[in-house]
N, C-alpha and C. Protein backbone atom coordinates (compact mmCIF):
# COMPACT_ATOMS: atom_id res chain seq x y z
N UNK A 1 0.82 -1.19 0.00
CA UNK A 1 0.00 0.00 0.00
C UNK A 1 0.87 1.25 0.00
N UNK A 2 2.43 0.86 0.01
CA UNK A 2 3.08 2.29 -0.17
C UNK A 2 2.69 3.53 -1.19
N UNK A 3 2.29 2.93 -2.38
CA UNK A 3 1.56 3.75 -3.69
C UNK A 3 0.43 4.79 -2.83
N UNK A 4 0.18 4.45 -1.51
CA UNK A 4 -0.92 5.90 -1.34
C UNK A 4 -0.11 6.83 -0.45
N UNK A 5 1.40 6.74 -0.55
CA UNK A 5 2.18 7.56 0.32
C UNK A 5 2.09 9.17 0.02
N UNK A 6 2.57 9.16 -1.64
CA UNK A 6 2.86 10.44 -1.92
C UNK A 6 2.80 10.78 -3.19
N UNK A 7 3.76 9.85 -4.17
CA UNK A 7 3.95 9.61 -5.30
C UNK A 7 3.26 9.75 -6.31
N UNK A 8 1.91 9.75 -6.13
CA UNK A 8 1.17 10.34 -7.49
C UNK A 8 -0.40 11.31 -6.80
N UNK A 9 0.02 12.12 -5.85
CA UNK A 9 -1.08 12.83 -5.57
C UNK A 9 -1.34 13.86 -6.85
N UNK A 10 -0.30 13.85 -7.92
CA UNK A 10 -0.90 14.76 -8.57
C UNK A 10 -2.25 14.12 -9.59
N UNK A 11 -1.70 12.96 -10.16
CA UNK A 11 -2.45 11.74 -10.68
C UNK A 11 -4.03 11.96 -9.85
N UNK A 12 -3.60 11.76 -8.45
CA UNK A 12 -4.88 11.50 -7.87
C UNK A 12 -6.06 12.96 -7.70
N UNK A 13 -5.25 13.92 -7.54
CA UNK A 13 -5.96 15.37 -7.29
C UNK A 13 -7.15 15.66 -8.78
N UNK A 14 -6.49 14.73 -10.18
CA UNK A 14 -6.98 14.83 -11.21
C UNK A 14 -7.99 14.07 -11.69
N UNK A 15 -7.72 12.83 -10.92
CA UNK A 15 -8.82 12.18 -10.91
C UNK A 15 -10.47 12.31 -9.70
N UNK A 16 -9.46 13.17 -8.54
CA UNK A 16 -11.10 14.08 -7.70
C UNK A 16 -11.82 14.81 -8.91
N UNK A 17 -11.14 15.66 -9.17
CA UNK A 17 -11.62 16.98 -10.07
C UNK A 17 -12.42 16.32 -10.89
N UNK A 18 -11.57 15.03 -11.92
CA UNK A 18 -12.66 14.43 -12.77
C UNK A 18 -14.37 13.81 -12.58
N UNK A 19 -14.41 13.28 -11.44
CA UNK A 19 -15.05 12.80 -10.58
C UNK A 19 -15.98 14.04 -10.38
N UNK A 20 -15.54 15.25 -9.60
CA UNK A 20 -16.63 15.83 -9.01
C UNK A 20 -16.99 16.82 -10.27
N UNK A 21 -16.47 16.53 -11.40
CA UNK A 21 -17.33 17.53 -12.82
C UNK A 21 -18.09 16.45 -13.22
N UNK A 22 -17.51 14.93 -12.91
CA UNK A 22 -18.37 14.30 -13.29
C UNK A 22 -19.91 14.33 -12.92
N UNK A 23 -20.49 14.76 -11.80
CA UNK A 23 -21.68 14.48 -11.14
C UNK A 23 -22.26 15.68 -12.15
N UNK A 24 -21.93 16.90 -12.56
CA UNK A 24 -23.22 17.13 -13.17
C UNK A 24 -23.01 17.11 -14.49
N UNK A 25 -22.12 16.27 -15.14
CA UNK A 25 -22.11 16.70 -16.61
C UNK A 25 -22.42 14.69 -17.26
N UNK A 26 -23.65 14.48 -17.55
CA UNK A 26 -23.54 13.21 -17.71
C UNK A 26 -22.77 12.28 -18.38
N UNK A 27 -22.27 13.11 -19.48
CA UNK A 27 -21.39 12.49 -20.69
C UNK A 27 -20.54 12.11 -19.84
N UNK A 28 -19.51 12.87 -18.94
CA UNK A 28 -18.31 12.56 -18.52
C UNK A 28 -18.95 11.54 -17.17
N UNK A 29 -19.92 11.61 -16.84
CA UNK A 29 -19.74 10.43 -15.84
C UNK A 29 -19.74 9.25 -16.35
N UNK A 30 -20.73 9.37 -17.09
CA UNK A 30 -20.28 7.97 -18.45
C UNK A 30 -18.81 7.32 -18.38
N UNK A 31 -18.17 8.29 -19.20
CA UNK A 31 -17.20 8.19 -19.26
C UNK A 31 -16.18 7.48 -17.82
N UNK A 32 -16.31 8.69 -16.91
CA UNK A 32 -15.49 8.17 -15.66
C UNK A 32 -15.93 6.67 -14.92
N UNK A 33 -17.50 6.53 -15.29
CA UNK A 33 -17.76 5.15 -14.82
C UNK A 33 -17.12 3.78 -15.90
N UNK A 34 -17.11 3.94 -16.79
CA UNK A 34 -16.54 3.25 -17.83
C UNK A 34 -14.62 3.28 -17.64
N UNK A 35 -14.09 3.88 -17.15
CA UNK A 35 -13.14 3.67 -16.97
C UNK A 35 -12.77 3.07 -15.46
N UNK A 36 -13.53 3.30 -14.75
CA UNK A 36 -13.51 2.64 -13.45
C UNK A 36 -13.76 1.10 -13.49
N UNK A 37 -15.16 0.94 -14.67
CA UNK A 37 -15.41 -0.41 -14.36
C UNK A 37 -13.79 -1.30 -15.55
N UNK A 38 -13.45 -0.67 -15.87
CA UNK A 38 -12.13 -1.12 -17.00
C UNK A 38 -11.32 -1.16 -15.49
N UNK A 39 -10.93 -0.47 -14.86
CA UNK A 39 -9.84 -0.34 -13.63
C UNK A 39 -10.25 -1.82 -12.69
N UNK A 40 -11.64 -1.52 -12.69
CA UNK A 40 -12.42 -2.47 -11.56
C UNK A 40 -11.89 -4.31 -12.26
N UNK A 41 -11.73 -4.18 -13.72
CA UNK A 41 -11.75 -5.69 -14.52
C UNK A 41 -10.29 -6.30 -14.06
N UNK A 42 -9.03 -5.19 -14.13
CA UNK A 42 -8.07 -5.35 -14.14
C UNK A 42 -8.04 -6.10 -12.57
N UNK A 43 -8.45 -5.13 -11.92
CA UNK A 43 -8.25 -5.59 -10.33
C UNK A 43 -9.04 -6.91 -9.79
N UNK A 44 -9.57 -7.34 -10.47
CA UNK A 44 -10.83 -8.20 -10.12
C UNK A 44 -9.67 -9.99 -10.41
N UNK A 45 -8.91 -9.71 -11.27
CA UNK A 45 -8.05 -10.54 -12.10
C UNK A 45 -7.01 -10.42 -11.18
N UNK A 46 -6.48 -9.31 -10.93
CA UNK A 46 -5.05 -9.33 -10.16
C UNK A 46 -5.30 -9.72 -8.31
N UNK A 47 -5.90 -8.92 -8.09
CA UNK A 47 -6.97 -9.83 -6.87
C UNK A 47 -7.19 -11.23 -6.74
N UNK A 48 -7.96 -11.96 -7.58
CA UNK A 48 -8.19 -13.06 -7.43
C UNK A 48 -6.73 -13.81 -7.19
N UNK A 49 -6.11 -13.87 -7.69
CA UNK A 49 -4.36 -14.42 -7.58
C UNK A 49 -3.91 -13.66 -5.84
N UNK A 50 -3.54 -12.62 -5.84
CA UNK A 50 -3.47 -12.50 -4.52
C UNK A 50 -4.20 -13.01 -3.43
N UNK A 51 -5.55 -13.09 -3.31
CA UNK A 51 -6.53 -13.47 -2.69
C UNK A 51 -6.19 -15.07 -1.91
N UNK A 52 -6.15 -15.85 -3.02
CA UNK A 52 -5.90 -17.21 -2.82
C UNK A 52 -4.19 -17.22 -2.55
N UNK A 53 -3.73 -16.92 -3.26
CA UNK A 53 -2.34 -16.84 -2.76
C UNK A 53 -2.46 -16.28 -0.65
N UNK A 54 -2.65 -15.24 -0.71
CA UNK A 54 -2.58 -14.92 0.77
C UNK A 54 -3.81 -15.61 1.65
N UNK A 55 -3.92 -16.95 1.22
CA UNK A 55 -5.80 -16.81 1.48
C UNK A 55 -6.57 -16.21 2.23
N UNK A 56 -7.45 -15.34 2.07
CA UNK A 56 -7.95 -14.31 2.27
C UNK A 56 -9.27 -14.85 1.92
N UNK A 57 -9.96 -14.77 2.71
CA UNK A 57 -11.52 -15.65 2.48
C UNK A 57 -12.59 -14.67 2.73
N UNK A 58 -12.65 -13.63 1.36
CA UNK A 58 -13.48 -12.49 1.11
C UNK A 58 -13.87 -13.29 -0.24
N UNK A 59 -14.87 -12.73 -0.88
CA UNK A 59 -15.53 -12.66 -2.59
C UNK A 59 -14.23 -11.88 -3.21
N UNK A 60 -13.50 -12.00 -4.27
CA UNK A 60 -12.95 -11.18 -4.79
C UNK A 60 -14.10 -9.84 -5.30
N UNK A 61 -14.79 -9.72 -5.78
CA UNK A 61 -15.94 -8.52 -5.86
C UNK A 61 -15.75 -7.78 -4.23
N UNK A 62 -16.21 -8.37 -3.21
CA UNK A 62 -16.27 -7.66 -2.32
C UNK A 62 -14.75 -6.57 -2.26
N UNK A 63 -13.74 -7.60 -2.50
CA UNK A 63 -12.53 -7.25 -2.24
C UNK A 63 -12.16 -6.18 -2.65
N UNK A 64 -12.01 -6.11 -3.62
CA UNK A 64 -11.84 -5.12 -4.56
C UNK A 64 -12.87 -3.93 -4.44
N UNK A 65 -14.01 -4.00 -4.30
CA UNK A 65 -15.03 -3.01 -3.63
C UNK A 65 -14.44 -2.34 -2.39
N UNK A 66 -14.15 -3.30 -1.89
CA UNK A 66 -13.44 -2.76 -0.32
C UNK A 66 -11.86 -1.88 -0.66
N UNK A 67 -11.08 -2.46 -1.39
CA UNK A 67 -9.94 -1.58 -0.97
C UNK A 67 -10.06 -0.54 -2.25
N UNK A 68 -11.08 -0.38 -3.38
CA UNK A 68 -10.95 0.65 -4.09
C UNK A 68 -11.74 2.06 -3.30
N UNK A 69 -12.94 1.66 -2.71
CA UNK A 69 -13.67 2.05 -1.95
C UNK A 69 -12.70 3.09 -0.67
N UNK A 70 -12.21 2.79 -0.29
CA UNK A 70 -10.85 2.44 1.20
C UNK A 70 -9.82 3.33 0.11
N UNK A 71 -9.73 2.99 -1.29
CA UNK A 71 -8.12 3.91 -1.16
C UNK A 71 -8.64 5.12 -2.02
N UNK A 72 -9.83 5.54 -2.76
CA UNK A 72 -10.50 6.86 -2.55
C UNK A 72 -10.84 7.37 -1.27
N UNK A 73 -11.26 7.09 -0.18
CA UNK A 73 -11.55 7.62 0.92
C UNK A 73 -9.87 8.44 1.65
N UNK A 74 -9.31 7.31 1.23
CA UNK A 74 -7.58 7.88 1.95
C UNK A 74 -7.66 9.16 0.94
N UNK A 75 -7.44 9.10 -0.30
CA UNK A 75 -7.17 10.03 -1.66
C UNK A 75 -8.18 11.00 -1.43
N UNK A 76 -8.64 11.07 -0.80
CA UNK A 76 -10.13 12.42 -1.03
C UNK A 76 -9.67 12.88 0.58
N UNK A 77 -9.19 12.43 1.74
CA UNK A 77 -9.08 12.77 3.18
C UNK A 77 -7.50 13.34 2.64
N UNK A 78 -6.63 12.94 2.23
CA UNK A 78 -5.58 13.44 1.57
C UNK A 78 -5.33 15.14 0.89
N UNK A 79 -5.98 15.04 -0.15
CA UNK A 79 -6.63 16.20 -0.58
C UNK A 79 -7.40 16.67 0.18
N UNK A 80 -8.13 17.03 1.19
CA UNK A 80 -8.65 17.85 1.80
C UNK A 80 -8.10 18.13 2.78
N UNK A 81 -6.67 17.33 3.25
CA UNK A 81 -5.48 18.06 4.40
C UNK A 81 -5.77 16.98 5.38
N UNK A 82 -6.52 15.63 5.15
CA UNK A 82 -6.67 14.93 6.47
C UNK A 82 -5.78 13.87 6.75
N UNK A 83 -4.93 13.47 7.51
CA UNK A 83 -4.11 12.52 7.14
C UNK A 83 -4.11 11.92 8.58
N UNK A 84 -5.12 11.89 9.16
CA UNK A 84 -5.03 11.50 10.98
C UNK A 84 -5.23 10.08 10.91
N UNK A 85 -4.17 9.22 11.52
CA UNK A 85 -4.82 7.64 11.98
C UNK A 85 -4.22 6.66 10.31
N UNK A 86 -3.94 7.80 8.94
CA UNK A 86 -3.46 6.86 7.98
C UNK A 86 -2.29 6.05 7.95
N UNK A 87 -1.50 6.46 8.22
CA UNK A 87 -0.20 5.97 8.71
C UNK A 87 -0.02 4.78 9.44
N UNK A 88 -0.58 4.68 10.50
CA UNK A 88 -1.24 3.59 11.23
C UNK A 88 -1.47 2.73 10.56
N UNK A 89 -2.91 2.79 9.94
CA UNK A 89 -3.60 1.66 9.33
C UNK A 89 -3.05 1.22 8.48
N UNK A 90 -2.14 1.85 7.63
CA UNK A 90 -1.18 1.26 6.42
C UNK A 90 -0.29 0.40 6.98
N UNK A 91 0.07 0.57 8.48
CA UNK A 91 1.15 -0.10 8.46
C UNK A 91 0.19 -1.31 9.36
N UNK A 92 -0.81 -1.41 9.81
CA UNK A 92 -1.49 -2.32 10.15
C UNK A 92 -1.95 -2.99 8.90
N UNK A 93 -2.14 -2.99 8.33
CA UNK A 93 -2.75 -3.39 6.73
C UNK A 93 -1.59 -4.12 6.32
N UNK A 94 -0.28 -3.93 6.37
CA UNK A 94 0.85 -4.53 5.59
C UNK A 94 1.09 -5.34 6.89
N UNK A 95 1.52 -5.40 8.15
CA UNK A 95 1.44 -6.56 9.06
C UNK A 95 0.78 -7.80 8.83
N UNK A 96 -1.13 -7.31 8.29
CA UNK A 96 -1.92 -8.11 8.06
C UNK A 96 -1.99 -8.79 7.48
N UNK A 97 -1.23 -8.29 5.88
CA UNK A 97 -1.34 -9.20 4.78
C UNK A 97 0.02 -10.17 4.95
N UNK A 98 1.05 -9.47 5.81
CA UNK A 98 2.02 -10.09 6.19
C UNK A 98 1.89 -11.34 7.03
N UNK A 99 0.60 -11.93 7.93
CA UNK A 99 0.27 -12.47 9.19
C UNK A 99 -0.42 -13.62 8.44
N UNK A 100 0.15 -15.14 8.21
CA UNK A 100 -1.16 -16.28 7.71
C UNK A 100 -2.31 -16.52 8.47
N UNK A 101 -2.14 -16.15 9.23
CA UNK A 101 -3.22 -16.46 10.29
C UNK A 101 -4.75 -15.32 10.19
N UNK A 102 -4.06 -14.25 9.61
CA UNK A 102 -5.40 -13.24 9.73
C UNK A 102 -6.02 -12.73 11.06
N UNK A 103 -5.19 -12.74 12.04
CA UNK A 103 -5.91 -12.52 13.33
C UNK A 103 -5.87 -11.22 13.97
N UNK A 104 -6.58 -10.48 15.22
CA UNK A 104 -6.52 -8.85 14.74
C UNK A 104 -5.20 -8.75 15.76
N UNK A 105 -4.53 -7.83 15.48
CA UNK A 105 -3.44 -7.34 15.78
C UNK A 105 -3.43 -6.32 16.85
């Protein structure tokens, strides 16, 4: 999860903006939903392999719902100056996936 450190907030600031012109201009939400569900295909594939590899006994759908869900929320608290408690959880998150057992930490 290092990729939500720093490294492409500009990437990400562009994709808020896209997002929030998206809500009133329909064409482009089109658009932005169509590229999400293309993002969503990729991950759904690369997921499933991790998943079972770390076994991880979620739906891949859920999964992927969950941490795309989870790493806009970081990316939007980011951009708005919030960064309380992230640090933490990232590094609880990489313990986790680090831990076979899955147990809470």
């Amino acid at each position: 999860m290092r990729y939500l450190v720093e490294e492409d907030v500009a990437y990400q600031k562009v994709w808020l903006e896209l997002q929030a012109l998206a809500w009133s201009q329909p064409g482009l939400r089109e658009r932005v939903a169509r590229v999400h569900g293309e993002w969503r295909g990729v991950l759904l594939e690369a997921f499933e392999r991790a998943r079972v590899e770390h076994s991880i006994d979620i739906p891949v759908g859920v999964l992927v719902t969950l941490v795309t869900t989870f790493n806009e929320g970081v990316i939007l608290n980011r951009a708005s100056g919030i960064s309380d408690g992230h640090a933490e959880l990232l590094e609880w998150i990489e313990r986790w996936l680090g831990d076979g057992d899955r147990g809470a930490q």
